[in-house]
Structures are given as C-alpha cells and as structure tokens.
C-alpha atoms as a PDB file:
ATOM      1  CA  UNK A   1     196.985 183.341 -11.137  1.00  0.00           C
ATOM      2  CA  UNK A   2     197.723 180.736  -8.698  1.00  0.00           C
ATOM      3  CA  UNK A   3     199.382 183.384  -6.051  1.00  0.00           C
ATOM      4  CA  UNK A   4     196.640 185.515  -6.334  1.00  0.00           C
ATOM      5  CA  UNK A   5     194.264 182.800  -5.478  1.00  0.00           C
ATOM      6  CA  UNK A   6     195.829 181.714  -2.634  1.00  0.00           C
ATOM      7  CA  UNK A   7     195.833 185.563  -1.450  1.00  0.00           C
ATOM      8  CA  UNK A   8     191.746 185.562  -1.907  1.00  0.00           C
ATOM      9  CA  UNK A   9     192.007 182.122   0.144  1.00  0.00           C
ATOM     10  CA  UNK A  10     193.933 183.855   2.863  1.00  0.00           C
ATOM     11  CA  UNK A  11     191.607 187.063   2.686  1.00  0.00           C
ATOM     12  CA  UNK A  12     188.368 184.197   2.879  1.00  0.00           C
ATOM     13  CA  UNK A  13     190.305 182.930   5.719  1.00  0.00           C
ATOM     14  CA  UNK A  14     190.739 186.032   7.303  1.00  0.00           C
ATOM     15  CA  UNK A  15     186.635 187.101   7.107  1.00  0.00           C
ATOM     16  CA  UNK A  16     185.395 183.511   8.285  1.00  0.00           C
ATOM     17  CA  UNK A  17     187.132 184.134  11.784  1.00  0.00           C
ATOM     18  CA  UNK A  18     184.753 187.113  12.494  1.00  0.00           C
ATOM     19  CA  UNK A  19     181.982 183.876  12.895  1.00  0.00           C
ATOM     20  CA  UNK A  20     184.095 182.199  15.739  1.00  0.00           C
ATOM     21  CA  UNK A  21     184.783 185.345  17.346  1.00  0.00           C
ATOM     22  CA  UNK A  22     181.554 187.690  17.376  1.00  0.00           C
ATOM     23  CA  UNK A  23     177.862 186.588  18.198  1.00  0.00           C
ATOM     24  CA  UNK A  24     174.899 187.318  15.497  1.00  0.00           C
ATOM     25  CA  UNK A  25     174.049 190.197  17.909  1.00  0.00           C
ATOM     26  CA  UNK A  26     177.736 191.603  17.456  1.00  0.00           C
ATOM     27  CA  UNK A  27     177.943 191.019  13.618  1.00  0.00           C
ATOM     28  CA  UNK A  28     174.639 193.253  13.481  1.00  0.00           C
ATOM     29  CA  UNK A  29     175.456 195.794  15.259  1.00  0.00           C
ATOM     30  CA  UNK A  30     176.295 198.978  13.715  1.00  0.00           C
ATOM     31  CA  UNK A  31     178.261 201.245  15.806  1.00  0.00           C
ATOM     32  CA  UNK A  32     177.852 204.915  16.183  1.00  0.00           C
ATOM     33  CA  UNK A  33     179.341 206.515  13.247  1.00  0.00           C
ATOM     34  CA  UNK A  34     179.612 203.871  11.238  1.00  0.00           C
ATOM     35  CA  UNK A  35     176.787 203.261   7.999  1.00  0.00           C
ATOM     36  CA  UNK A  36     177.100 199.284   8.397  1.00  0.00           C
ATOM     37  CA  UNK A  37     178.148 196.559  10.449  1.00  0.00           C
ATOM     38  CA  UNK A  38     180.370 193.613  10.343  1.00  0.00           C
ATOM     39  CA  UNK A  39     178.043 191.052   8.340  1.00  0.00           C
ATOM     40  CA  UNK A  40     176.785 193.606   6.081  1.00  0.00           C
ATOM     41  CA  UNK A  41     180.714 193.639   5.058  1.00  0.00           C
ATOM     42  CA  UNK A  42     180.872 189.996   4.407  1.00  0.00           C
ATOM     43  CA  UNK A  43     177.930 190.273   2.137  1.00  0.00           C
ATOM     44  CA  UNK A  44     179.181 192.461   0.648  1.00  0.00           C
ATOM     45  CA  UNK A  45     182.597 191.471  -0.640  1.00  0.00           C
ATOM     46  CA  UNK A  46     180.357 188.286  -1.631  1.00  0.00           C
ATOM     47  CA  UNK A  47     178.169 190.290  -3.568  1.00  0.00           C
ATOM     48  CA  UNK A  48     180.993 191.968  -5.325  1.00  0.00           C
ATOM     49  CA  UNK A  49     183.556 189.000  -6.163  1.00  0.00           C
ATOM     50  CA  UNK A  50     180.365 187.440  -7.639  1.00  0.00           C
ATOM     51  CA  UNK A  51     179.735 190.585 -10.193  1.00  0.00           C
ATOM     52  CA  UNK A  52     183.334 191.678 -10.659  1.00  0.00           C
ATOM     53  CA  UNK A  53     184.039 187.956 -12.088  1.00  0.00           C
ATOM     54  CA  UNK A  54     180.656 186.061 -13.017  1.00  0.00           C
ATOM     55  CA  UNK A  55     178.492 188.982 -14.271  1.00  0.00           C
ATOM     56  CA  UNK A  56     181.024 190.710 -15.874  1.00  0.00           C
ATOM     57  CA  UNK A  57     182.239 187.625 -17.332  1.00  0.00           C
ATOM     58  CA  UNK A  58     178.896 187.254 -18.940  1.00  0.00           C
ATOM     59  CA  UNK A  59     178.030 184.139 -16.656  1.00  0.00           C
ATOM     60  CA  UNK A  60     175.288 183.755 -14.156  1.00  0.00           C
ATOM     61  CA  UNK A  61     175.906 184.406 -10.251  1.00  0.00           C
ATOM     62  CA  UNK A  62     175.756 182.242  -7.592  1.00  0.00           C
ATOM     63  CA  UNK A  63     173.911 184.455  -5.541  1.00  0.00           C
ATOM     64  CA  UNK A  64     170.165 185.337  -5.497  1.00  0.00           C
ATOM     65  CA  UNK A  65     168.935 188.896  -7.157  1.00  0.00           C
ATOM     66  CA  UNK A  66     167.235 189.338  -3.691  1.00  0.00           C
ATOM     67  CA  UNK A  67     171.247 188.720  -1.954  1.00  0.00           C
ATOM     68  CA  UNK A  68     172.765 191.105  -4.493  1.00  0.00           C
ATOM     69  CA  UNK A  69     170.233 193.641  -3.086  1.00  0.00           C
ATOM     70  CA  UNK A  70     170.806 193.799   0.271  1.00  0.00           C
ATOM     71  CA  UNK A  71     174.710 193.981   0.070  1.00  0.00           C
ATOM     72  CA  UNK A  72     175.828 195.946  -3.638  1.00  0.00           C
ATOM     73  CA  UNK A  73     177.642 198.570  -3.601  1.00  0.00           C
ATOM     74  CA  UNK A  74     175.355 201.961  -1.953  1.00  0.00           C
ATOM     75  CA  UNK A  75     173.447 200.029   0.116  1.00  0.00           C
ATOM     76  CA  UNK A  76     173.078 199.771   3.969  1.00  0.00           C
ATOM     77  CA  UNK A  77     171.873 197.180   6.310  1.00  0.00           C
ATOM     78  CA  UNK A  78     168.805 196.980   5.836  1.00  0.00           C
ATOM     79  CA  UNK A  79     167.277 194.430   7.968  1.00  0.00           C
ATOM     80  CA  UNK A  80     169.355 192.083  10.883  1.00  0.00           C
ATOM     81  CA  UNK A  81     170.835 189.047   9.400  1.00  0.00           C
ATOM     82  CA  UNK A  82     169.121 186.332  10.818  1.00  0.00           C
ATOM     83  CA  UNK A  83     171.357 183.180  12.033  1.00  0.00           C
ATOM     84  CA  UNK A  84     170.421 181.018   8.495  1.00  0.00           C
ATOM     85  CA  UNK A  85     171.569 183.993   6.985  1.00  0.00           C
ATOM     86  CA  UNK A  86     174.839 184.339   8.590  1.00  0.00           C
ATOM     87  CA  UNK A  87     175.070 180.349   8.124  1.00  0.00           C
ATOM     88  CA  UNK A  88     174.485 181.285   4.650  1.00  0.00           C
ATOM     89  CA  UNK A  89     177.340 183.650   4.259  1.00  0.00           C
ATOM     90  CA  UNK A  90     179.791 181.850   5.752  1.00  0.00           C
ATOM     91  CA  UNK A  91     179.156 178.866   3.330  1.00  0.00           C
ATOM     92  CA  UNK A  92     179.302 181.290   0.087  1.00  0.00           C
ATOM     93  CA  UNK A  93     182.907 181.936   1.371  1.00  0.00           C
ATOM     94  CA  UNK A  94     183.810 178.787   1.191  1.00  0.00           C
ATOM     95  CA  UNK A  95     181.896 177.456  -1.861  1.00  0.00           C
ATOM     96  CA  UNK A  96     182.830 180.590  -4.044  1.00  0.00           C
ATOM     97  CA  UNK A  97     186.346 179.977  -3.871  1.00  0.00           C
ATOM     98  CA  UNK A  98     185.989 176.083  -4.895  1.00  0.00           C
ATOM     99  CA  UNK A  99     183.496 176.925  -7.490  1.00  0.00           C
ATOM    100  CA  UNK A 100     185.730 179.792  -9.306  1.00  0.00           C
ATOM    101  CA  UNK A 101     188.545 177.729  -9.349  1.00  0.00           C
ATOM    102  CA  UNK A 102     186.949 174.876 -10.924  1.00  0.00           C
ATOM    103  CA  UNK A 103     185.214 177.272 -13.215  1.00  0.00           C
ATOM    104  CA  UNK A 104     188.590 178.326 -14.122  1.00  0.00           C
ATOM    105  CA  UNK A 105     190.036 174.872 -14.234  1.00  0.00           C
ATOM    106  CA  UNK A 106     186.879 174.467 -16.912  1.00  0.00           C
ATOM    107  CA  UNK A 107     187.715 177.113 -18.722  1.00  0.00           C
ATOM    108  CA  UNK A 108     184.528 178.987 -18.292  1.00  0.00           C
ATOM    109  CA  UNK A 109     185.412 182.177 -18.671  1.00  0.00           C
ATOM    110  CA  UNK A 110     185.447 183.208 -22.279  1.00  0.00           C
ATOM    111  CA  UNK A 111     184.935 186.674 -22.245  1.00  0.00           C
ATOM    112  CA  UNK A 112     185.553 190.189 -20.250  1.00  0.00           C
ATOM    113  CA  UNK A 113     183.639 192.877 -20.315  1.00  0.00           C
ATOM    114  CA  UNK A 114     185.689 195.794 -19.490  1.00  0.00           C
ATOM    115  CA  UNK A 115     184.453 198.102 -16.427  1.00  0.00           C
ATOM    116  CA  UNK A 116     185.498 200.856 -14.229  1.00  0.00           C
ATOM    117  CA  UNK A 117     185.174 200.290 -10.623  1.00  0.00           C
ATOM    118  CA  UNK A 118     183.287 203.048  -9.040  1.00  0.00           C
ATOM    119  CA  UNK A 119     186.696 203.975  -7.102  1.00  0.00           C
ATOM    120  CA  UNK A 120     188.624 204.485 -10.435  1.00  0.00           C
ATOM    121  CA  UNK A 121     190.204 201.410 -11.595  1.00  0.00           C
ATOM    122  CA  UNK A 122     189.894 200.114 -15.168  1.00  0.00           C
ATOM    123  CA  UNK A 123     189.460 196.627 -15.059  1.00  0.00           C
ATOM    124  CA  UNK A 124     190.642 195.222 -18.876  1.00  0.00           C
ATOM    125  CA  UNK A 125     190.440 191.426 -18.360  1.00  0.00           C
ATOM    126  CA  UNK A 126     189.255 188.652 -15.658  1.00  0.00           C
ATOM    127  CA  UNK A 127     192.554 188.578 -14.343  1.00  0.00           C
ATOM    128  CA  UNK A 128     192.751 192.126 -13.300  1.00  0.00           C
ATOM    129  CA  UNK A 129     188.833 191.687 -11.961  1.00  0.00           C
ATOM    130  CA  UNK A 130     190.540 188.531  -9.723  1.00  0.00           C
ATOM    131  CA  UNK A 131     193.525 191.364  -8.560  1.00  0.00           C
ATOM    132  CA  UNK A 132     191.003 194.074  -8.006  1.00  0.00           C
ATOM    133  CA  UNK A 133     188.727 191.329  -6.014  1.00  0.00           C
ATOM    134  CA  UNK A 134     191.699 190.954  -3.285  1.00  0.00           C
ATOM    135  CA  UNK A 135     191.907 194.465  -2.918  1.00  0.00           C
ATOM    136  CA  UNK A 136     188.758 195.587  -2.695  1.00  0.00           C
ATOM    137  CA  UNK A 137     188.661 192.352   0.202  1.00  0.00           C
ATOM    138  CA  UNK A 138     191.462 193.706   1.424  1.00  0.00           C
ATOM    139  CA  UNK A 139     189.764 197.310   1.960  1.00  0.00           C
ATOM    140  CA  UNK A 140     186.570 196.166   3.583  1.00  0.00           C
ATOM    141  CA  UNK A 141     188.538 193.523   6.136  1.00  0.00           C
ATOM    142  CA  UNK A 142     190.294 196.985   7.076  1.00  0.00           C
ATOM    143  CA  UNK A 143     186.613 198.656   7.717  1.00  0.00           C
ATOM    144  CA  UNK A 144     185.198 195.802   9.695  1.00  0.00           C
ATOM    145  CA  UNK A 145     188.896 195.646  11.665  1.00  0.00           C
ATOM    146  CA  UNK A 146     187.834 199.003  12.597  1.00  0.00           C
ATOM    147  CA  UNK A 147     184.133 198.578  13.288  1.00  0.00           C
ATOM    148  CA  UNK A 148     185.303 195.215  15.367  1.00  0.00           C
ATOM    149  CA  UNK A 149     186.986 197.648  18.298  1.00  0.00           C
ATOM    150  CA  UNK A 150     182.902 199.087  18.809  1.00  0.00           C
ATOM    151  CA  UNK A 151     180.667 195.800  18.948  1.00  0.00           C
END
C-alpha cells in the first residue's frame, strides 16, 4: 500500500504544477474540440478519489454535494472556476492525501462495497479502489497534457 501511495503523491504532485504554470483564464479555457478544460480535470479526479474510497467505503466525503456536482463523472464545465475556487482545489490535493492516510493509519475503513467502474473494472476491495484511483489520475493528467498544448 505504501508504493501505491507514494504513486498518488507523485500523480498529486504532478496536477498541482498546472497552478504555477497556467493563469485562472488558461485553466478555464476549453479548447476547440475538447468537452472540458484543465480545472474541470482537477475537480474531477478530486471528486472521484473521494467516491471511489470514502463513499464506497461507506464513510462521508470531504467534499460538498454541490462540489461532487459540478465535477462527477458526465458532467461538463459548467460555470468558470472562480480564483477561491481554484484556491480551493489545489488545497483538496493536498489535504486528501494527508487525510486518507491518516484515515488509514486509523483504521477507518471497515468495509468495501464492491463496484464496477463505468470503464469496466471490478473493484473488490479498498485496495484495488486506491490502484484504480492512480490510474484513473493517471488517465485524466494524460487529457489535460493534451488540452495544455491549446490554452
């Protein structure tokens, strides 16, 4: 578990550099072509680490319901995100790592519920949710490496 939470750290790593190197008018921007933009990404791998782990682990999120709106899976930018906002995200990257680990550390997580991801993949147990997480990380930092070459 330990390697695969230093991966997520490196991923995390990885998605706050898009705030040193892009303006809120940059990380907004949707290019031609493309259904979202850079920080709809970030909110959305948020959103999805935070249901793939908490929810299905029967535990609340640390995210709003409003939040997990605006960035679950099938949605679309649906409004600019303002500067808090982006302030916002780039805290939950941060905070979400330190909180699931001591969460783990705690012991927390008692149960699983089992799930299918929407691209296929049976998820049997938190552990496989925390593998999945990096990937599916791993697939939007490739989208937003592409949208990056149009803002």
């Amino acid at each position: 578990m330990k390697s695969t939470v230093k991966i997520w750290k490196t991923n995390r790593k990885l998605y706050l550099e898009y705030f040193d190197k892009y303006s809120p008018e940059q990380l907004n921007k949707i290019p031609e072509r493309f259904n979202n933009n850079l920080i709809w990404n970030i909110g959305h791998i948020i959103v999805a680490q935070q249901v793939l782990i908490y929810k299905s682990s029967g535990l609340k999120e640390y995210i709003s319901e409003e939040f997990t709106n605006l960035y679950k899976p099938g949605t679309k930018p649906a409004k600019e995100a303002s500067e808090n906002e982006i302030k916002e995200m780039k805290e939950l990257l941060v905070s979400h790592i330190e909180k699931t680990e001591s969460d783990l550390t705690d012991g927390k997580f008692q149960i699983y519920n089992e799930r299918t991801t929407s691209m296929g993949f049976h998820l049997g147990s938190l552990e496989e949710a925390i593998a999945y997480n990096n990937y599916h990380e791993g697939l939007h930092l490739g989208f937003m490496m592409s949208i990056r070459k149009f803002v």
